[in-house]
N, C-alpha and C. Protein backbone atom coordinates (compact mmCIF):
# COMPACT_ATOMS: atom_id res chain seq x y z
N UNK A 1 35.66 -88.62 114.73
CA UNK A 1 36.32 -87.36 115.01
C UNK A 1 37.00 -87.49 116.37
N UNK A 2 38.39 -87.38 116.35
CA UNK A 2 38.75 -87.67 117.69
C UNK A 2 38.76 -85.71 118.18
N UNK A 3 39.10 -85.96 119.58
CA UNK A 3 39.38 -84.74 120.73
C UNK A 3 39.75 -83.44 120.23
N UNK A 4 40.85 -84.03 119.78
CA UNK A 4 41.70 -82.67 119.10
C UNK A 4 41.54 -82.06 117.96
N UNK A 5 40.84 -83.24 116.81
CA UNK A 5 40.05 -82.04 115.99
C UNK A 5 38.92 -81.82 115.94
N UNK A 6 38.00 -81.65 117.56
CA UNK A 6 36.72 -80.99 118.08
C UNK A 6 37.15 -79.61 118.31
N UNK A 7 36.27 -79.19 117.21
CA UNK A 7 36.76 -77.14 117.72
C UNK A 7 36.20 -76.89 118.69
N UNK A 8 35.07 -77.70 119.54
CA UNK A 8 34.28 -77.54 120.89
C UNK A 8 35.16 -77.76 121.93
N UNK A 9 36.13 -78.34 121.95
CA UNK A 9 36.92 -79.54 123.09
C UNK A 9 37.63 -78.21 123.51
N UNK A 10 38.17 -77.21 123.13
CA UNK A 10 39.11 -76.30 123.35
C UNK A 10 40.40 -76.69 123.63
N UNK A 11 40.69 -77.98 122.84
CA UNK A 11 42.27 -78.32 122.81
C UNK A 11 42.79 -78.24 121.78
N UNK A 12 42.07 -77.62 120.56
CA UNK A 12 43.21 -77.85 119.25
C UNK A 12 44.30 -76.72 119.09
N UNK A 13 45.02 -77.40 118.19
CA UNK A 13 46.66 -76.23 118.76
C UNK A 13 46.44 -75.22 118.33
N UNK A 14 47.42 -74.24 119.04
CA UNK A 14 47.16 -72.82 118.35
C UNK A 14 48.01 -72.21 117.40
N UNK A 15 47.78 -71.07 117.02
CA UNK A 15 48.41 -70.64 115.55
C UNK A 15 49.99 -70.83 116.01
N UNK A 16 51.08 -71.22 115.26
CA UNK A 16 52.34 -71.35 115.87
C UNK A 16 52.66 -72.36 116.92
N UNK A 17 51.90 -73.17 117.05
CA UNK A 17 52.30 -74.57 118.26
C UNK A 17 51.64 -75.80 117.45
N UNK A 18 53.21 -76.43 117.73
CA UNK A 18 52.80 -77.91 116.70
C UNK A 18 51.97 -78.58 117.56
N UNK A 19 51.25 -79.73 116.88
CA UNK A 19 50.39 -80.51 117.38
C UNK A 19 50.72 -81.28 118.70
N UNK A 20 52.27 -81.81 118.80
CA UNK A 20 53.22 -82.14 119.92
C UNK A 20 53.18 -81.59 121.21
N UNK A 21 53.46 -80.37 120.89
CA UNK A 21 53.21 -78.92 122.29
C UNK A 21 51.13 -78.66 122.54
N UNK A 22 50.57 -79.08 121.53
CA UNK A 22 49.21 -78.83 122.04
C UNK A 22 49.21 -80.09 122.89
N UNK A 23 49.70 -81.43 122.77
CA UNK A 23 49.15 -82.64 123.38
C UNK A 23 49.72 -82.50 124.92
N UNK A 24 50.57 -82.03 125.20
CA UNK A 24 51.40 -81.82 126.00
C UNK A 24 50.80 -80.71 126.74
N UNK A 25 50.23 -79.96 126.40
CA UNK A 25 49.53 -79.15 127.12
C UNK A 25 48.19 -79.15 127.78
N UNK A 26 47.74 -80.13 126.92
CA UNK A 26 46.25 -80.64 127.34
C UNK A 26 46.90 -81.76 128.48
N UNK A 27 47.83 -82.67 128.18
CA UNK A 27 48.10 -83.48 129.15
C UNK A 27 48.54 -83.08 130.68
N UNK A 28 49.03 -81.60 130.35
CA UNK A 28 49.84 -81.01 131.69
C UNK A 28 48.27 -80.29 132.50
N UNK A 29 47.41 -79.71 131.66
CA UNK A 29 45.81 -79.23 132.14
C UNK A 29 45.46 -80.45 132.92
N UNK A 30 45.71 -81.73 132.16
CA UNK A 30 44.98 -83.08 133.05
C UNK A 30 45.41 -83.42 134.27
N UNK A 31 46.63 -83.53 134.29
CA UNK A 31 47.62 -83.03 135.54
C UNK A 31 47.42 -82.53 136.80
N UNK A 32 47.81 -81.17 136.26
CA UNK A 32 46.51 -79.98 136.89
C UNK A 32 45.61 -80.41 137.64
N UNK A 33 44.53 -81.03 136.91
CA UNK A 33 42.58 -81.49 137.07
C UNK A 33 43.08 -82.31 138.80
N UNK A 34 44.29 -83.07 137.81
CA UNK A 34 44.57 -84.37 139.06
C UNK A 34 44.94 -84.16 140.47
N UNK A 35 45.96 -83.14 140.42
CA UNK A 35 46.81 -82.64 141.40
C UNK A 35 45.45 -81.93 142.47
N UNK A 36 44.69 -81.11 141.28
CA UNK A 36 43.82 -80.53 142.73
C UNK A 36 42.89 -81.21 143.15
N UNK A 37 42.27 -81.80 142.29
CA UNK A 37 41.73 -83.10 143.01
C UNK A 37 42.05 -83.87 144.08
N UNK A 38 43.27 -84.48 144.09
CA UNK A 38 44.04 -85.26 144.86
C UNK A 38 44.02 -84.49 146.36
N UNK A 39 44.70 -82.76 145.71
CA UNK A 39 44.50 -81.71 147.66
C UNK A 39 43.25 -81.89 147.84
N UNK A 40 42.02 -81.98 147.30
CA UNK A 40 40.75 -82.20 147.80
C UNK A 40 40.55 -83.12 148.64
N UNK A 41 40.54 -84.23 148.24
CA UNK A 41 40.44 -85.49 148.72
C UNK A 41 41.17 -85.61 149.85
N UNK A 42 42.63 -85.12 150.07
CA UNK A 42 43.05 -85.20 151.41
C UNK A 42 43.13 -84.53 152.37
N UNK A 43 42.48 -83.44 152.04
CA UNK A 43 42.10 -82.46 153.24
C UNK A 43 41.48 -82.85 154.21
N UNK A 44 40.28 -84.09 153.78
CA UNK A 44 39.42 -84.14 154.84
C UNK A 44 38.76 -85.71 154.51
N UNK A 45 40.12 -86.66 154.50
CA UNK A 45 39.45 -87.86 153.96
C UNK A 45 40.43 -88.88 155.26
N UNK A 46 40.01 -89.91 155.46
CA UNK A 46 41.15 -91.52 155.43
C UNK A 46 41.99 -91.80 154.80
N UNK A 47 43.25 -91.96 155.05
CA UNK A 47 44.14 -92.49 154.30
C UNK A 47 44.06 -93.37 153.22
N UNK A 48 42.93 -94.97 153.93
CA UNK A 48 42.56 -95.91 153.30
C UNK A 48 41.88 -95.41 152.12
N UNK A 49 41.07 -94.28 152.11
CA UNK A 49 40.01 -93.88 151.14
C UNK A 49 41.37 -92.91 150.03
N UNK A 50 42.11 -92.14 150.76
CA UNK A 50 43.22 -91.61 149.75
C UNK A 50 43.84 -92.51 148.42
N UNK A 51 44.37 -93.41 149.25
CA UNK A 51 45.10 -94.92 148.63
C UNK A 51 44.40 -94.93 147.49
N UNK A 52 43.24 -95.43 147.99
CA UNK A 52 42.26 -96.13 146.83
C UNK A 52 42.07 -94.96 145.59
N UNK A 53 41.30 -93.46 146.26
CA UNK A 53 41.06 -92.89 144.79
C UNK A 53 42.47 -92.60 144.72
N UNK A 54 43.50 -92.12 144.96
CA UNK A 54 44.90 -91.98 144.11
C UNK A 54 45.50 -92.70 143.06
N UNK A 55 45.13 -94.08 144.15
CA UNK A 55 45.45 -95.58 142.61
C UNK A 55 44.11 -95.33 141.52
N UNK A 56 43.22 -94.88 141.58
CA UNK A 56 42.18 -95.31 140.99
C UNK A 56 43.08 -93.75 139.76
N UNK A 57 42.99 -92.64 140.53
CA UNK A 57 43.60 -91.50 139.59
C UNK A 57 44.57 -91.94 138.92
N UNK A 58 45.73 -92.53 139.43
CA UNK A 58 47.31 -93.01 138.83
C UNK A 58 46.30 -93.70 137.75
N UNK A 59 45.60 -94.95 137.51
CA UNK A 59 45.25 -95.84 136.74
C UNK A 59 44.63 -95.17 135.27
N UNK A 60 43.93 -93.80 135.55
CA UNK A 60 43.64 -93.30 134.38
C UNK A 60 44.31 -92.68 133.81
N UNK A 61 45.30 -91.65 134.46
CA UNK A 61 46.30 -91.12 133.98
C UNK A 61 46.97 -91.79 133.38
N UNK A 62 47.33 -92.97 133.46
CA UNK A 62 48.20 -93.63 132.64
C UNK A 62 47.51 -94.40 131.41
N UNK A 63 46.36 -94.34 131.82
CA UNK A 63 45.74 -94.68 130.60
C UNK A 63 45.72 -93.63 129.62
N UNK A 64 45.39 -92.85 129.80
CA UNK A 64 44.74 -91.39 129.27
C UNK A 64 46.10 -90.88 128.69
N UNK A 65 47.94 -91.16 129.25
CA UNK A 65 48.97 -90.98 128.66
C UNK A 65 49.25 -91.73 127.39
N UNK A 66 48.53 -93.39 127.83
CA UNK A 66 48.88 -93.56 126.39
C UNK A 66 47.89 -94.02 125.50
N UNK A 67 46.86 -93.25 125.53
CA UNK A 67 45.78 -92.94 124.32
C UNK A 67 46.30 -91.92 123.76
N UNK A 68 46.71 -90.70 124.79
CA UNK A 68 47.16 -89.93 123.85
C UNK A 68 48.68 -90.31 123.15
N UNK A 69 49.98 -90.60 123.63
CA UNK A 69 50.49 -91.06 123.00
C UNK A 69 50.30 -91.98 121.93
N UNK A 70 49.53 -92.98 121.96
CA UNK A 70 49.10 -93.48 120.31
C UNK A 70 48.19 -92.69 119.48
N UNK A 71 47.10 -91.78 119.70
CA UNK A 71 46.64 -90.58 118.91
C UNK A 71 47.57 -89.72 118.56
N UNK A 72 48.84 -89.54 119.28
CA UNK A 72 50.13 -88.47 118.47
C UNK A 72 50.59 -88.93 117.37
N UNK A 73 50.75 -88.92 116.63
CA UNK A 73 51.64 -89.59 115.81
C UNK A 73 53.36 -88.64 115.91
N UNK A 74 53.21 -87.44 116.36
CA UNK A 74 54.81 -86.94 116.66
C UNK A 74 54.97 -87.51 117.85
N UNK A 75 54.09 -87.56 118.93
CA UNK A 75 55.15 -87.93 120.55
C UNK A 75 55.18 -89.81 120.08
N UNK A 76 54.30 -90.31 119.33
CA UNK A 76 54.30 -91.64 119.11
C UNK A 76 56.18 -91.99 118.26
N UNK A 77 56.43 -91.05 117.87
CA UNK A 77 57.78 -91.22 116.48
C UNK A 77 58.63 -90.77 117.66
N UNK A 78 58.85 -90.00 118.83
CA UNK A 78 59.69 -89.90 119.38
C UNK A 78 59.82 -90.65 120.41
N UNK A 79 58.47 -91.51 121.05
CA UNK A 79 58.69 -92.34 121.80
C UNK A 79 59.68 -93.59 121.16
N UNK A 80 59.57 -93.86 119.95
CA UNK A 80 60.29 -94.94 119.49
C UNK A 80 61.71 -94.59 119.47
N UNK A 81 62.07 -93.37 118.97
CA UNK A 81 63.35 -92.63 119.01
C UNK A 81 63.96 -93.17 120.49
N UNK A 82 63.23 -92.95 120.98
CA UNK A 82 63.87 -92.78 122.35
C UNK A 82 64.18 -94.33 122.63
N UNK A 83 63.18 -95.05 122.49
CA UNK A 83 63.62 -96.36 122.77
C UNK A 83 64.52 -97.23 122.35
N UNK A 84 64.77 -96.51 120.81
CA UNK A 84 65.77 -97.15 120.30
C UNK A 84 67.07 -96.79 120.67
N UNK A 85 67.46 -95.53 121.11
CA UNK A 85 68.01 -95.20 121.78
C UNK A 85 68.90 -95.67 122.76
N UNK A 86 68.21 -96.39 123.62
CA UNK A 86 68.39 -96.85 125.15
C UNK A 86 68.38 -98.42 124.47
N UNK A 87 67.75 -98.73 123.81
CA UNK A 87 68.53 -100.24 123.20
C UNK A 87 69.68 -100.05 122.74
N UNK A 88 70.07 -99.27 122.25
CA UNK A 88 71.46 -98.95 121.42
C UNK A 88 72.79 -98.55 122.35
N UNK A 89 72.20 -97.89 123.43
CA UNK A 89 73.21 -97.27 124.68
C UNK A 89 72.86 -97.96 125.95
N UNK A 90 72.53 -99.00 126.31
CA UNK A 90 71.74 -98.73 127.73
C UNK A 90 72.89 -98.42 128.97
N UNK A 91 74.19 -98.82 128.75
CA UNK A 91 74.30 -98.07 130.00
C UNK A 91 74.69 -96.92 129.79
N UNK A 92 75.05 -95.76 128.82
CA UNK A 92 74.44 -94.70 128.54
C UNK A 92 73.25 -94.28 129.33
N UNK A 93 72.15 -94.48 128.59
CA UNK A 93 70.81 -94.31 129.18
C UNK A 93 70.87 -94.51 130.70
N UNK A 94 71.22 -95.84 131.11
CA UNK A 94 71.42 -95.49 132.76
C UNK A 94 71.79 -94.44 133.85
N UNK A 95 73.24 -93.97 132.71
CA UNK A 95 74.26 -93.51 133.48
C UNK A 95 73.48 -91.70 133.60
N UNK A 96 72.90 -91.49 132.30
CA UNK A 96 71.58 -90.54 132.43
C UNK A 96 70.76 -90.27 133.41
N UNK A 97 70.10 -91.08 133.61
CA UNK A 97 69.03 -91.12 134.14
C UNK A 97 69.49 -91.12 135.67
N UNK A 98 70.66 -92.06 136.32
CA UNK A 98 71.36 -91.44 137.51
C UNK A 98 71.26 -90.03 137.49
N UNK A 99 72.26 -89.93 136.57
CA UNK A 99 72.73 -88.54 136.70
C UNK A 99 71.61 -87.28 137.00
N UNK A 100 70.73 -87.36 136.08
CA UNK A 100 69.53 -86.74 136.49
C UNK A 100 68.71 -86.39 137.59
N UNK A 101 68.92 -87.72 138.00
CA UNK A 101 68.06 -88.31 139.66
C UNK A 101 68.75 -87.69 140.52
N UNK A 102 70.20 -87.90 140.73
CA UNK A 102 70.59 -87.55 141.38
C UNK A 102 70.72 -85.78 141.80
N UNK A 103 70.81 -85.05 140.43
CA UNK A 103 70.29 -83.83 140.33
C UNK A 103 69.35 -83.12 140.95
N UNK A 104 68.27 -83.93 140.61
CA UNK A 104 67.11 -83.88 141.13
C UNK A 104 67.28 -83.49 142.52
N UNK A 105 67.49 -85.07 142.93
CA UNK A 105 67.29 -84.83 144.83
C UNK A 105 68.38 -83.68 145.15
N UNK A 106 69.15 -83.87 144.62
CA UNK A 106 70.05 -82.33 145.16
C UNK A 106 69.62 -80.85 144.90
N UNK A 107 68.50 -80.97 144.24
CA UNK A 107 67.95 -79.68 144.02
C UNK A 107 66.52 -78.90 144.93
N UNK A 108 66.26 -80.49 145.37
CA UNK A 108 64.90 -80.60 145.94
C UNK A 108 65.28 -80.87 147.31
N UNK A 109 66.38 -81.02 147.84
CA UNK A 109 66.83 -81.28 149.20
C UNK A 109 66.75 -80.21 150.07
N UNK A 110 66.73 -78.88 149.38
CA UNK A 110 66.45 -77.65 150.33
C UNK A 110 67.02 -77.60 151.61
């Protein structure tokens, strides 16, 4: 029985949200978990000691992204979408992903 169909776990989707938007939501809660964790830890820690549990956090998170991405089978079908994608266009896809970035910092430049 995996996670999501534990009616205990309190992650299975809800009436009207595909299975896609529940994973995504549990993943953004994990997030969450991480982010305040992380202000914990540096309120009143060493840098050296930050480093370490941050990498140690980054390392699960990314694990934990793609367990759940291979338990999706929808974000799993769109990850491929996407990749094929960017094989098919890449400097397309580049010229994107600039474009974006650059967005970005211009939005966040305050």
């Amino acid at each position: 029985m995996t996670k999501k169909d534990d009616p205990e776990s309190g992650e299975e989707a809800q009436d009207g949200q595909s299975p896609g938007a529940a994973a995504l939501s549990a993943a953004a809660k994990h997030a969450q978990h991480a982010l305040d964790s992380a202000k914990g830890i540096v309120s009143g820690a060493h840098l050296d000691d930050v480093g370490a549990k941050a990498s140690a956090t980054a390392a699960n998170l990314y694990r934990e992204g793609r367990e759940l991405l291979a338990s999706n089978e929808e974000l799993s079908q769109a990850a491929e979408h996407l990749s094929a994608a960017v094989r098919k266009n890449p400097l397309a896809a580049v010229g994107i992903a600039f474009s974006a970035g650059l967005l970005l910092a211009l939005l966040t430049r305050g």
